[in-house]
PDB file of N, CA and C in Angstrom:
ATOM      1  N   UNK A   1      43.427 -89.429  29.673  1.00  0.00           N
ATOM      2  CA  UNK A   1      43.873 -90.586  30.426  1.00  0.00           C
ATOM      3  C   UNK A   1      42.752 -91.029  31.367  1.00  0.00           C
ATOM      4  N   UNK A   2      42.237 -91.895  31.327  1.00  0.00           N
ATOM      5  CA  UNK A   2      41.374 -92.645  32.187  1.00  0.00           C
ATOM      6  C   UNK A   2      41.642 -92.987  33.988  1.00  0.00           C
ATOM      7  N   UNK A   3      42.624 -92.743  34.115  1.00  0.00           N
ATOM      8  CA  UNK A   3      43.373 -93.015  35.749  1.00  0.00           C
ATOM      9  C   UNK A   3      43.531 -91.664  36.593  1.00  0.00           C
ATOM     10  N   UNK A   4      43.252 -90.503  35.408  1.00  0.00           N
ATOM     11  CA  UNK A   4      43.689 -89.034  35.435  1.00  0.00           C
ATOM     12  C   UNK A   4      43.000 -88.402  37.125  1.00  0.00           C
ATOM     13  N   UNK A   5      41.800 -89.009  37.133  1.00  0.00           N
ATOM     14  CA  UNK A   5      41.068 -88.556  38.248  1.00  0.00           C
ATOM     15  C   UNK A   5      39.857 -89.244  38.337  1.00  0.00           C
ATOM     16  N   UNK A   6      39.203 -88.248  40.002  1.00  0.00           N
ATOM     17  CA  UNK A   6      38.239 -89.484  40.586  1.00  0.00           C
ATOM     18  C   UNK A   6      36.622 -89.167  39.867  1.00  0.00           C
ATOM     19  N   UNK A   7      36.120 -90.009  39.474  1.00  0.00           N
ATOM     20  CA  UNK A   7      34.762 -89.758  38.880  1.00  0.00           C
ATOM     21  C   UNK A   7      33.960 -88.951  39.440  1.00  0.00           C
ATOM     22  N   UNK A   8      33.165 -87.902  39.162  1.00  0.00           N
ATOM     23  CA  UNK A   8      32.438 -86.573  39.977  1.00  0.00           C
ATOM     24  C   UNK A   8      30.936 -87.598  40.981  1.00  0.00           C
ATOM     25  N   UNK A   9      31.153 -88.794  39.909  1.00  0.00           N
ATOM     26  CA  UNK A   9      29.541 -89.308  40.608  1.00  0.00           C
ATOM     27  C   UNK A   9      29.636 -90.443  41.770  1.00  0.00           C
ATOM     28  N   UNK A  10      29.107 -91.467  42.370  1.00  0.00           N
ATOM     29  CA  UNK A  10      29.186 -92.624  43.125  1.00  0.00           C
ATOM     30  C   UNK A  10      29.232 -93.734  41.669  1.00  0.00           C
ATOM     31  N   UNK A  11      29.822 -94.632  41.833  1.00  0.00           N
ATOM     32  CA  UNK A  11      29.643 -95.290  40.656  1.00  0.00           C
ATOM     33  C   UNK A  11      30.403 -96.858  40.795  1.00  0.00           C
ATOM     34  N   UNK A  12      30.155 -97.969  40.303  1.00  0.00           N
ATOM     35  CA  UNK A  12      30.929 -98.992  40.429  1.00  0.00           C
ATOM     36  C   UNK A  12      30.904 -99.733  38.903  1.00  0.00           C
ATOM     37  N   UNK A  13      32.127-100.752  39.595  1.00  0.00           N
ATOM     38  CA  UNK A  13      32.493-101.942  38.446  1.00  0.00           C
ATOM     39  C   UNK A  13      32.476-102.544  38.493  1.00  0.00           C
ATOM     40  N   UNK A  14      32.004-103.519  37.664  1.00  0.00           N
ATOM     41  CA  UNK A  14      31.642-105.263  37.617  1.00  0.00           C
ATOM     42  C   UNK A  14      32.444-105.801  36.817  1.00  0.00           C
ATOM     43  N   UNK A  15      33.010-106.681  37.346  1.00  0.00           N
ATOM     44  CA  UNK A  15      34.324-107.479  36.444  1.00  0.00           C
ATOM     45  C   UNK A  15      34.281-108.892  37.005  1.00  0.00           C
ATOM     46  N   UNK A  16      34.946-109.763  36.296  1.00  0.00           N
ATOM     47  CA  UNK A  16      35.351-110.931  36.533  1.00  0.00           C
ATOM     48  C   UNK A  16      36.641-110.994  36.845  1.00  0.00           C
ATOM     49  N   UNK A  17      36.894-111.785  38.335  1.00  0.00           N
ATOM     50  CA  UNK A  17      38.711-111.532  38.437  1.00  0.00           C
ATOM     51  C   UNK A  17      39.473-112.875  37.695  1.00  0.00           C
ATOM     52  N   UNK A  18      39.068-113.445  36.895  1.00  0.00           N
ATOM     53  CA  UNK A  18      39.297-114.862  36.223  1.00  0.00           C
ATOM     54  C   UNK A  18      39.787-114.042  34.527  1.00  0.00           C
ATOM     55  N   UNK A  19      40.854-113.778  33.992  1.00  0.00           N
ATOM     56  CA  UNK A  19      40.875-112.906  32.796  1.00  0.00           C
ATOM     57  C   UNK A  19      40.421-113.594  31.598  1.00  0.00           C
ATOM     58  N   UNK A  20      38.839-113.677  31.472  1.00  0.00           N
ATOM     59  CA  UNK A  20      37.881-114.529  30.277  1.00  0.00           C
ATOM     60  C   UNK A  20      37.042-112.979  30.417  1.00  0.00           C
ATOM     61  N   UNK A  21      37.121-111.718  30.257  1.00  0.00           N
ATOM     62  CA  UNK A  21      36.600-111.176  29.907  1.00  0.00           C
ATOM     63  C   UNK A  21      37.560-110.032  28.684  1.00  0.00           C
ATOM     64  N   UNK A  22      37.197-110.452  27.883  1.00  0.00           N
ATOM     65  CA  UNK A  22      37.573-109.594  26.196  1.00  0.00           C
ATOM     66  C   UNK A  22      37.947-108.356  26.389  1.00  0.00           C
ATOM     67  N   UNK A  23      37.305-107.575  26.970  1.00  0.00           N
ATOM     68  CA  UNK A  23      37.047-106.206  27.171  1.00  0.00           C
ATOM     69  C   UNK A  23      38.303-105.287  28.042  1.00  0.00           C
ATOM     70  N   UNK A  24      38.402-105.966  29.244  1.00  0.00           N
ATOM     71  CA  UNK A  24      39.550-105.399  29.857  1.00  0.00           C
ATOM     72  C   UNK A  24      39.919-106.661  31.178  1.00  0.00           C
ATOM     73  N   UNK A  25      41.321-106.322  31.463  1.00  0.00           N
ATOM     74  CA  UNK A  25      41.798-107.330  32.868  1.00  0.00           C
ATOM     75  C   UNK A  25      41.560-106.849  33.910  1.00  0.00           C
ATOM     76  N   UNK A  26      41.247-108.195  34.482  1.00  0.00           N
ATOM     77  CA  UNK A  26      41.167-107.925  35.967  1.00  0.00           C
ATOM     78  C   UNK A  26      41.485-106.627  36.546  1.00  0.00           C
ATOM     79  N   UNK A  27      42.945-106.680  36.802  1.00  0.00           N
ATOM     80  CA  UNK A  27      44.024-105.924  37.027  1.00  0.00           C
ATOM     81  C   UNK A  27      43.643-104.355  36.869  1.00  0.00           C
ATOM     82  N   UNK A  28      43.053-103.919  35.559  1.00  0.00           N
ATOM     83  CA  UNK A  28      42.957-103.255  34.757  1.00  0.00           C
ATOM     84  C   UNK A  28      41.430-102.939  35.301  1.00  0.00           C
ATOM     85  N   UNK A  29      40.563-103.239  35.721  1.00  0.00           N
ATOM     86  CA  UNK A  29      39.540-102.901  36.051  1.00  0.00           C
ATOM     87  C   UNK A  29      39.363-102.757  37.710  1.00  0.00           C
ATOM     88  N   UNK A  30      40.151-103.455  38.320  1.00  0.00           N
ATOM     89  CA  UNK A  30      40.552-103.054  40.162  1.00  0.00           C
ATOM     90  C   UNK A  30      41.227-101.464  39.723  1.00  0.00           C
ATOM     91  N   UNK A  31      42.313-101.208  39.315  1.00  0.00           N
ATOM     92  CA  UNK A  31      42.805-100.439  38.884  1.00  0.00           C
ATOM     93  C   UNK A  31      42.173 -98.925  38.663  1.00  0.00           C
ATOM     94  N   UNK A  32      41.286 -99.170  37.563  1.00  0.00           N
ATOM     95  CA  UNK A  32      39.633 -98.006  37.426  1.00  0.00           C
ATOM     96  C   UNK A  32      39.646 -97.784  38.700  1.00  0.00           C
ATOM     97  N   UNK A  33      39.036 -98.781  39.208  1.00  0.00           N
ATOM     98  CA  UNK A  33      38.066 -98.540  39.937  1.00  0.00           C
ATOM     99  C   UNK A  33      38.380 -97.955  41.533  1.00  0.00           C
ATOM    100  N   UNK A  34      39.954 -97.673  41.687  1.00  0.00           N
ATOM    101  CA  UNK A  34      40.574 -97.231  42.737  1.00  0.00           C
ATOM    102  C   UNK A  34      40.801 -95.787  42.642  1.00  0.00           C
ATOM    103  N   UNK A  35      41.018 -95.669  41.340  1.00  0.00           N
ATOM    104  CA  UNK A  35      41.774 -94.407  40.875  1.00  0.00           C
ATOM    105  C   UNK A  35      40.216 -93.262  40.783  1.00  0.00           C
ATOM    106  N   UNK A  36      39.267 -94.244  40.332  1.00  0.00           N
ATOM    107  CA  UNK A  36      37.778 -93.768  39.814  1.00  0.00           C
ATOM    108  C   UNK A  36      37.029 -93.090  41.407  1.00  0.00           C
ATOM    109  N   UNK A  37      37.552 -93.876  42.280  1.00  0.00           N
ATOM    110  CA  UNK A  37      36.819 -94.048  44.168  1.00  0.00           C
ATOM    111  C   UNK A  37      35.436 -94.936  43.579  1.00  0.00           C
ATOM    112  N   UNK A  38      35.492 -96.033  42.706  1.00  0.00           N
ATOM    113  CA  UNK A  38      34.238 -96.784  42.594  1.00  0.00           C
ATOM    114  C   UNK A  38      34.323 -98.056  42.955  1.00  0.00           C
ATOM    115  N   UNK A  39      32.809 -98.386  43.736  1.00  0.00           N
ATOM    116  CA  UNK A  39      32.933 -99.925  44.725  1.00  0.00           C
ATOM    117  C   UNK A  39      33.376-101.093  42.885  1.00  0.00           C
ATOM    118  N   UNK A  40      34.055-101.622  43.762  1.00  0.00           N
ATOM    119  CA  UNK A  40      34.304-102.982  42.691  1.00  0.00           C
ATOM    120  C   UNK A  40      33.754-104.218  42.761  1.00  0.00           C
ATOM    121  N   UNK A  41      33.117-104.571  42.324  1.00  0.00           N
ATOM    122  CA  UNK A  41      32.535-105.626  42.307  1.00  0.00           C
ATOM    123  C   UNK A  41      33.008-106.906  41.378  1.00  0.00           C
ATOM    124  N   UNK A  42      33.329-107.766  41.822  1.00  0.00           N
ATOM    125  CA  UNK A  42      34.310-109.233  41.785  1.00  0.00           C
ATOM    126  C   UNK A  42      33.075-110.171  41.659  1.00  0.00           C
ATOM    127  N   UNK A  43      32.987-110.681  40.091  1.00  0.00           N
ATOM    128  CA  UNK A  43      32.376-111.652  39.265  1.00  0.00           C
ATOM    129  C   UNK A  43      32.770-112.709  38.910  1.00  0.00           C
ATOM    130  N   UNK A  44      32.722-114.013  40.178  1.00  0.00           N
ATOM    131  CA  UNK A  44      33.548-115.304  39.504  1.00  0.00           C
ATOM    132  C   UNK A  44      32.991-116.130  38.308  1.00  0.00           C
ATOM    133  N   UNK A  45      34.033-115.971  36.613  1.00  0.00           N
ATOM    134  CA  UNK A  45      34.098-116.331  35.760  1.00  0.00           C
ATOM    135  C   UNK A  45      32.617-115.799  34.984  1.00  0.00           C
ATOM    136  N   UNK A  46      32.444-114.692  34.766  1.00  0.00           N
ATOM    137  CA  UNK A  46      31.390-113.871  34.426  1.00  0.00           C
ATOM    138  C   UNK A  46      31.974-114.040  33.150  1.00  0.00           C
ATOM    139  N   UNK A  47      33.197-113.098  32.827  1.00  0.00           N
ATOM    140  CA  UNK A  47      33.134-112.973  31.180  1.00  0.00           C
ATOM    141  C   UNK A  47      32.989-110.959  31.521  1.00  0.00           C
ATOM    142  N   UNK A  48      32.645-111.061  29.763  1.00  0.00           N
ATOM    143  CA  UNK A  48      32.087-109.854  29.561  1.00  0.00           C
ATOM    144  C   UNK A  48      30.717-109.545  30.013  1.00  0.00           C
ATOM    145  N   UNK A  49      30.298-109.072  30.564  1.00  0.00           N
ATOM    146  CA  UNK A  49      28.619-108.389  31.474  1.00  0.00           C
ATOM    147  C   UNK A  49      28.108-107.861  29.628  1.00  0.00           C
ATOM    148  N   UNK A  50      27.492-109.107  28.990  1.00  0.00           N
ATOM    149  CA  UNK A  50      26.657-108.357  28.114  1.00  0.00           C
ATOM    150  C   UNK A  50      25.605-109.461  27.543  1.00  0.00           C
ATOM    151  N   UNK A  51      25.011-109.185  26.548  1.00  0.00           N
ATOM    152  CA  UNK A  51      24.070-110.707  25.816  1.00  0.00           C
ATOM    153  C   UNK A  51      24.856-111.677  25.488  1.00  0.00           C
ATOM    154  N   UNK A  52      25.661-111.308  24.590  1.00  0.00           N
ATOM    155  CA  UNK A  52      26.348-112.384  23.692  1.00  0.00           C
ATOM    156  C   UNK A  52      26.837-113.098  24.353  1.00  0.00           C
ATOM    157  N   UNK A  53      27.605-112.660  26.150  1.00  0.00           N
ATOM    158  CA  UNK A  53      28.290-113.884  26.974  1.00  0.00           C
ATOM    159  C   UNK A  53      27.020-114.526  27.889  1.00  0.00           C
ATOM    160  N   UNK A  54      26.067-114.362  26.910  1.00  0.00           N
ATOM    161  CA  UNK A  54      24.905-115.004  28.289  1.00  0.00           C
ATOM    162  C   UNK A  54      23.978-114.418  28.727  1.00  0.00           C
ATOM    163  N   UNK A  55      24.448-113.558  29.126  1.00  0.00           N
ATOM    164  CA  UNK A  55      23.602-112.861  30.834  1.00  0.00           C
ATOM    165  C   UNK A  55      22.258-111.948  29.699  1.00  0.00           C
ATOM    166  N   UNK A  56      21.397-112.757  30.554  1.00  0.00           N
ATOM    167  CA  UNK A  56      19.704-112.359  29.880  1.00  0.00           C
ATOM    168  C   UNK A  56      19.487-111.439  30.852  1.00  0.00           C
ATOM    169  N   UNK A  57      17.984-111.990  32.182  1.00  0.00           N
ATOM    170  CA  UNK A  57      17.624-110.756  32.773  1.00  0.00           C
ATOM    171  C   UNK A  57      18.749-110.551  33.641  1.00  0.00           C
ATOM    172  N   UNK A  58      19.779-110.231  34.597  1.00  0.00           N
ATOM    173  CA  UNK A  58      20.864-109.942  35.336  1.00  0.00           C
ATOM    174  C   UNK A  58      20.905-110.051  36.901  1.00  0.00           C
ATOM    175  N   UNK A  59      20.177-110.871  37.804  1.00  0.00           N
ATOM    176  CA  UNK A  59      19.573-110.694  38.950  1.00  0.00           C
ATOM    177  C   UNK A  59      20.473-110.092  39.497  1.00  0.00           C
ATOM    178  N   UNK A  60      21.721-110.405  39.513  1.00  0.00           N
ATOM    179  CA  UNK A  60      23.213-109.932  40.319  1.00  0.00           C
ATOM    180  C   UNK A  60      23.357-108.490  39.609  1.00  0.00           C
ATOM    181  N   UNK A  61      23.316-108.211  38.821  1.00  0.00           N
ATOM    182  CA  UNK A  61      23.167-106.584  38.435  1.00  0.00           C
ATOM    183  C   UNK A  61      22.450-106.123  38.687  1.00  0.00           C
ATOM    184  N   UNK A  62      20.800-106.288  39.053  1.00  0.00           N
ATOM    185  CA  UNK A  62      20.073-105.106  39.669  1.00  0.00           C
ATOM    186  C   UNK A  62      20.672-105.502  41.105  1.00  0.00           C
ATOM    187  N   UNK A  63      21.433-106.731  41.743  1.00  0.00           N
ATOM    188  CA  UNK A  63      21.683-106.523  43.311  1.00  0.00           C
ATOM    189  C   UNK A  63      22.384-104.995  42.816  1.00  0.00           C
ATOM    190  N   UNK A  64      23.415-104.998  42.170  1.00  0.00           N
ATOM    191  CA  UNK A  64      24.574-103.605  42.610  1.00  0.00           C
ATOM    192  C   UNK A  64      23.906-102.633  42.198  1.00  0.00           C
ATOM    193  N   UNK A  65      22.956-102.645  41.359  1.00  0.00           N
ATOM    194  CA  UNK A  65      22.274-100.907  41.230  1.00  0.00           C
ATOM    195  C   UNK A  65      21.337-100.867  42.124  1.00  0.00           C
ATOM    196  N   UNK A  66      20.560-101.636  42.957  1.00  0.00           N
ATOM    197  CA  UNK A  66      19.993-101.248  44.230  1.00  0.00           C
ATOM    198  C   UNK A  66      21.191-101.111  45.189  1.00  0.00           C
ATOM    199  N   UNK A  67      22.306-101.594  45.425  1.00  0.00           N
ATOM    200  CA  UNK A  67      23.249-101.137  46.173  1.00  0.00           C
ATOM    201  C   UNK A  67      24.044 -99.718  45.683  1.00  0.00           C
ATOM    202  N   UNK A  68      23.958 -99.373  44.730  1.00  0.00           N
ATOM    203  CA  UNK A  68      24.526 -97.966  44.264  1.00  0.00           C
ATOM    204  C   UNK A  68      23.416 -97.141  44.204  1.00  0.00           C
ATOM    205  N   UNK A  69      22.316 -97.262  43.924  1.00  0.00           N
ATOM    206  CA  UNK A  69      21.399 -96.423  44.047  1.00  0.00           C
ATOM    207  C   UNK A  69      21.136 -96.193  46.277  1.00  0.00           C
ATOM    208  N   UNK A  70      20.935 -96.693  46.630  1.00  0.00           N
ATOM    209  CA  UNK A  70      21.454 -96.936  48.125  1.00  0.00           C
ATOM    210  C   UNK A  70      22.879 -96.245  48.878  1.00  0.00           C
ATOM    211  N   UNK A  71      23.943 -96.440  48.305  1.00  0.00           N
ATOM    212  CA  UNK A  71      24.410 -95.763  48.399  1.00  0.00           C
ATOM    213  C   UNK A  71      24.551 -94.435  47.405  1.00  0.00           C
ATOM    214  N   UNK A  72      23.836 -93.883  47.164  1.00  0.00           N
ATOM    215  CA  UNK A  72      23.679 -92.422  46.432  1.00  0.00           C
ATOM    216  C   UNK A  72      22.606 -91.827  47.289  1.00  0.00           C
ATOM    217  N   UNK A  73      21.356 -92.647  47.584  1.00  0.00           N
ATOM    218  CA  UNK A  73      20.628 -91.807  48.639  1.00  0.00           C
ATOM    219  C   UNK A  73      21.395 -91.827  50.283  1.00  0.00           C
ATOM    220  N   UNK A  74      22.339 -92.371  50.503  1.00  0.00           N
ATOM    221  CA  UNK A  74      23.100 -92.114  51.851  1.00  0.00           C
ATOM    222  C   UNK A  74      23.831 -91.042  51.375  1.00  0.00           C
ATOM    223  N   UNK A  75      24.190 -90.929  50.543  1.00  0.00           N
ATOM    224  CA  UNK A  75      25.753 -90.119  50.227  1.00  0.00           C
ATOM    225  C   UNK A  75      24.561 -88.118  50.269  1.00  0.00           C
ATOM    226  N   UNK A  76      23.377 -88.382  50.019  1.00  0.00           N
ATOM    227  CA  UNK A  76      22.550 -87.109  49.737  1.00  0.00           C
ATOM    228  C   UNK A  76      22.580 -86.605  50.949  1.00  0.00           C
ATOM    229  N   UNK A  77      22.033 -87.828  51.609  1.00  0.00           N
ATOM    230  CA  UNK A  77      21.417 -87.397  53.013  1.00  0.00           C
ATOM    231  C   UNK A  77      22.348 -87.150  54.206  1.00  0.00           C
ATOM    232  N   UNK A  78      24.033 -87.720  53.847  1.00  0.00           N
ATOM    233  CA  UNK A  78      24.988 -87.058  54.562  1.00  0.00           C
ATOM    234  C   UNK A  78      25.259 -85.453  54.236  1.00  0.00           C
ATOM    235  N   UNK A  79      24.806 -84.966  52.876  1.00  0.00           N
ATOM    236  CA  UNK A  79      25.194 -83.918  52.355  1.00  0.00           C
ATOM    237  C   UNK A  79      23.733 -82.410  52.605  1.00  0.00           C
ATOM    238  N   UNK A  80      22.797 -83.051  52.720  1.00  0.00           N
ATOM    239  CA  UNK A  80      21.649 -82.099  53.436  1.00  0.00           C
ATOM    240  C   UNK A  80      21.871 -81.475  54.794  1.00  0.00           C
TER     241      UNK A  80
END
């Protein structure tokens, strides 16, 4: 079960809250991502995050992996 428990790592999700993404709902991806403890990230009318809906180089996706990578070196340095 996917809701079963919280992910061992820091981790987030990128979704569109507009339901034009194929893959999974809104709903359904807030959902993950509560149950997961992962930041959510809210994509107006994105779609699916892949080639075929578009998205070439991703500027807004390296924003959240410099923000998750960021928060992973805070999360270390609370833990040293």
């Amino acid at each position: 079960m996917l809701t079963g428990s919280r992910v061992a790592i820091l981790s987030t999700i990128a979704h569109s809250p507009i339901d034009n993404d194929s893959a999974i709902s809104a709903p359904r991806a807030l959902e993950l991502a509560r149950h997961w403890g992962a930041e959510a990230g809210i994509l107006s009318g994105a779609g699916h995050i892949n080639v075929k809906s578009g998205h070439q180089r991703w500027e807004q996706g390296f924003a959240y992996l410099y923000r998750l990578q960021n928060r992973m070196e805070q999360h270390s340095l609370r833990r040293a």
